[in-house]
Protein backbone atom coordinates (compact mmCIF):
# COMPACT_ATOMS: atom_id res chain seq x y z
CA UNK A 1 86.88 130.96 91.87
CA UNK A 2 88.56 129.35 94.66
CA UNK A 3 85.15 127.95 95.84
CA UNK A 4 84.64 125.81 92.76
CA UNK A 5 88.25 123.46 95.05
CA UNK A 6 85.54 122.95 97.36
CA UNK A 7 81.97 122.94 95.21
CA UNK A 8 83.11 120.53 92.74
CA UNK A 9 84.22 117.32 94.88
CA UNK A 10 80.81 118.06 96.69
CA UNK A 11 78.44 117.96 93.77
CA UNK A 12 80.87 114.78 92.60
CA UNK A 13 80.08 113.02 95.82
CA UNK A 14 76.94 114.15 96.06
CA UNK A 15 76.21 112.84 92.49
CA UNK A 16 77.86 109.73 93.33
CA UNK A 17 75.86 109.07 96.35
CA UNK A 18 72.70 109.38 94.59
CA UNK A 19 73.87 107.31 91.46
CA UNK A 20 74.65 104.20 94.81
CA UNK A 21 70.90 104.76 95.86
CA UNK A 22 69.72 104.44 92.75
CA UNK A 23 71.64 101.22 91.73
CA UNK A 24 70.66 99.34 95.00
CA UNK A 25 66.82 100.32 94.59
CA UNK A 26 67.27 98.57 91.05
CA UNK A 27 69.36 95.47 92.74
CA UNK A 28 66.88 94.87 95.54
CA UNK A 29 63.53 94.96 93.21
CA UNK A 30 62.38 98.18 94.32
CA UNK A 31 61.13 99.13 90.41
CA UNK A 32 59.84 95.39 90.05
CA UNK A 33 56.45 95.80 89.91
CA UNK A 34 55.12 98.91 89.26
CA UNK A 35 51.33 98.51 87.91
CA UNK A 36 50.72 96.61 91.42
CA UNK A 37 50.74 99.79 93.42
CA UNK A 38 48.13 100.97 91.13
CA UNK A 39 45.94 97.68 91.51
CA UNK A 40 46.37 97.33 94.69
CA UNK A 41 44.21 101.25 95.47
CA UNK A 42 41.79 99.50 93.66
CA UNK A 43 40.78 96.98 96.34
CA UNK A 44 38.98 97.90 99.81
CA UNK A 45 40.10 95.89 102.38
CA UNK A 46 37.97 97.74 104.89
CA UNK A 47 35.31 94.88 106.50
CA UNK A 48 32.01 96.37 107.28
CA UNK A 49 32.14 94.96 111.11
CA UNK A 50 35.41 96.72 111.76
CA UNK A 51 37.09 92.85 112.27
CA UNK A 52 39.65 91.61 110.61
CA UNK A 53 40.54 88.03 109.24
């Protein structure tokens, strides 16, 4: 039982470190636009002459 000192402030910080990651994804637009990803496979932006723009 003594390990539960130690194991609980862990799993709090841990917790709390992934609840900061998760806040600034949402503050810097990470989850802004997410049917763009799935567009964006759609298009080939391979050019047949291996040159680009």
């Amino acid at each position: 039982m003594d390990i539960l000192v130690y194991l609980i402030p862990v799993a709090l910080f841990l917790g709390g470190v992934g609840l900061a990651g998760f806040l600034w994804a949402m503050r810097s637009g990470q989850y802004e636009d997410l049917d763009g990803a799935a567009a964006r496979i759609l298009f080939d932006d391979d050019h047949p002459n291996g040159k680009t723009r």
